[in-house]
C-alpha atoms as a PDB file:
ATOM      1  CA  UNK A   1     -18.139  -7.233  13.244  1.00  0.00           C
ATOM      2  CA  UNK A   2     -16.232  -4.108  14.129  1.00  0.00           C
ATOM      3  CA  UNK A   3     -16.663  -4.695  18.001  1.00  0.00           C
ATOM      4  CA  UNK A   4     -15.531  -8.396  17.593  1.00  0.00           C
ATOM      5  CA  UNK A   5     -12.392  -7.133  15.640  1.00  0.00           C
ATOM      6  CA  UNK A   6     -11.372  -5.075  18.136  1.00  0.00           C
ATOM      7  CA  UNK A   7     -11.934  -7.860  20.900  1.00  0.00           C
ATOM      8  CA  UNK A   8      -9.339  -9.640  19.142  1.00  0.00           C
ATOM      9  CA  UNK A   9      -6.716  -6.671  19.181  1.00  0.00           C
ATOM     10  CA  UNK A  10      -3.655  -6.243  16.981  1.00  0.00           C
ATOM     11  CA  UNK A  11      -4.405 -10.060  15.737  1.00  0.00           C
ATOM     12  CA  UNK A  12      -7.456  -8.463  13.530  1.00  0.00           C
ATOM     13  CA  UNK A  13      -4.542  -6.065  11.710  1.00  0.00           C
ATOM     14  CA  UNK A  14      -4.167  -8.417   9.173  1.00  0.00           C
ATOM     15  CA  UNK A  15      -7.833  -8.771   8.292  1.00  0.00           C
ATOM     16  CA  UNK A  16      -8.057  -4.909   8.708  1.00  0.00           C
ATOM     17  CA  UNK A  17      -4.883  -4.271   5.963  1.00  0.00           C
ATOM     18  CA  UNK A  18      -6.823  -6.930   3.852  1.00  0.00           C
ATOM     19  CA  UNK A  19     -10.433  -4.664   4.028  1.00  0.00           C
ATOM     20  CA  UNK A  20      -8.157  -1.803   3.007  1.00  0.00           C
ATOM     21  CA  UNK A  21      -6.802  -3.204   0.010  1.00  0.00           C
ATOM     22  CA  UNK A  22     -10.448  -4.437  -1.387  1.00  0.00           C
ATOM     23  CA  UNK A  23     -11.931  -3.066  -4.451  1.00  0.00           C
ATOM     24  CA  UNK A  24     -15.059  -2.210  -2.640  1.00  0.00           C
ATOM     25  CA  UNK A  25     -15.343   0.884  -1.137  1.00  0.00           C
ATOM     26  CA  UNK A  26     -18.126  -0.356   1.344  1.00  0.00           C
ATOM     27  CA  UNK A  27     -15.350  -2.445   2.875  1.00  0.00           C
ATOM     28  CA  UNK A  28     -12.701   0.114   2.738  1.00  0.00           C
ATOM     29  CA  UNK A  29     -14.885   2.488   4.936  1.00  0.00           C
ATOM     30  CA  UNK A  30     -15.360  -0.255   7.251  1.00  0.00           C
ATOM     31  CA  UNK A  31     -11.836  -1.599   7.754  1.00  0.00           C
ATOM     32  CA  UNK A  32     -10.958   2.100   8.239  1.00  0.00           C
ATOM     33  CA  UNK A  33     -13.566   2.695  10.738  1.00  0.00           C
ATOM     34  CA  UNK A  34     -12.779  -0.505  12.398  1.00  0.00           C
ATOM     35  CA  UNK A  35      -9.409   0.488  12.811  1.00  0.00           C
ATOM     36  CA  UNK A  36      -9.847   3.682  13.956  1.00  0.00           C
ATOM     37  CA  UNK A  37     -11.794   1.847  17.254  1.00  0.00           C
ATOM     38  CA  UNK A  38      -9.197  -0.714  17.326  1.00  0.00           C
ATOM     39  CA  UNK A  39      -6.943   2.522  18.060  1.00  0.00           C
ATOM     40  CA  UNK A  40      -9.383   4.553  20.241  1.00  0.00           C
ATOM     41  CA  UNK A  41     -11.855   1.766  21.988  1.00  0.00           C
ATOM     42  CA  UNK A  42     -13.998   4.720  23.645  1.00  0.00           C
ATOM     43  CA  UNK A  43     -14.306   6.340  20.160  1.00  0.00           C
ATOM     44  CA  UNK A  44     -17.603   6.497  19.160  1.00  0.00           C
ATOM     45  CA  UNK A  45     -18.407   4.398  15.689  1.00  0.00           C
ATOM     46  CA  UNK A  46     -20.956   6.788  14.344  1.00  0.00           C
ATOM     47  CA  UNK A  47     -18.704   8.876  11.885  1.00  0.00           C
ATOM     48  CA  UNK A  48     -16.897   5.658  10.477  1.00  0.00           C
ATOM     49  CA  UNK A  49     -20.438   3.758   9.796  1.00  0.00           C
ATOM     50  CA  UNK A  50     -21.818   7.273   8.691  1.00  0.00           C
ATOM     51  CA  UNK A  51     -19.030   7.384   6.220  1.00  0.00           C
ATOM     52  CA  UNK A  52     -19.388   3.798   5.189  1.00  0.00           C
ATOM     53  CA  UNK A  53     -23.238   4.466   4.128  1.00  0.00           C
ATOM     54  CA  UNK A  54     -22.039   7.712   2.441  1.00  0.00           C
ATOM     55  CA  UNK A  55     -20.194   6.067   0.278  1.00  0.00           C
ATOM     56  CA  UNK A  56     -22.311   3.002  -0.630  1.00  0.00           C
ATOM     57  CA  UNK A  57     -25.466   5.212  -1.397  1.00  0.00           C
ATOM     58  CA  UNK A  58     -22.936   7.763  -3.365  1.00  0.00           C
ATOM     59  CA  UNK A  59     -20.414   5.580  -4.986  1.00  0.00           C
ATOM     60  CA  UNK A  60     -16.767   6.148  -4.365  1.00  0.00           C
ATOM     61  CA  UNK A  61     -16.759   8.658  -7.238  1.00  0.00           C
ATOM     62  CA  UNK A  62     -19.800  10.966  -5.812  1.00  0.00           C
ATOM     63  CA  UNK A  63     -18.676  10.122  -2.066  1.00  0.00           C
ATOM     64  CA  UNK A  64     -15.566  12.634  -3.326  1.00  0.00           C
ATOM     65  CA  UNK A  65     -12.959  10.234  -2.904  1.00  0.00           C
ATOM     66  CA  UNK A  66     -12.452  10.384   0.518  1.00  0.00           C
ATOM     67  CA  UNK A  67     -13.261   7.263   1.328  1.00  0.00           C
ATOM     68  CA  UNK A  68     -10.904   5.628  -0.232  1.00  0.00           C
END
């Protein structure tokens, strides 16, 4: 989803502002990871899906906040 997102350039910002405004963290951590390739293309994608799983298996309240 990420790599399609990107494809689509700064048309996916509104889709990106909308996964960064949800109540779920899991979607948060996404958006922000998505966006953070969307910015750098030749980043790598590990840390931001790394992060994402953090926070799912944690919570948002273990996961220290930072994901959010």
């Amino acid at each position: 989803l990420s790599r399609a997102l990107v494809a689509l350039g700064d048309v996916a910002e509104d889709a990106l502002r909308t996964g960064l405004a949800s109540l779920d963290p899991a979607v948060r951590a996404h958006a922000r990871a998505t966006r953070k390739l969307l910015r750098d293309p030749d980043a790598g994608f590990d840390l931001g899906v790394d992060e994402a799983k953090r926070v799912v298996a944690l919570g948002p309240e273990r996961a220290g906040g930072t994901a959010c």
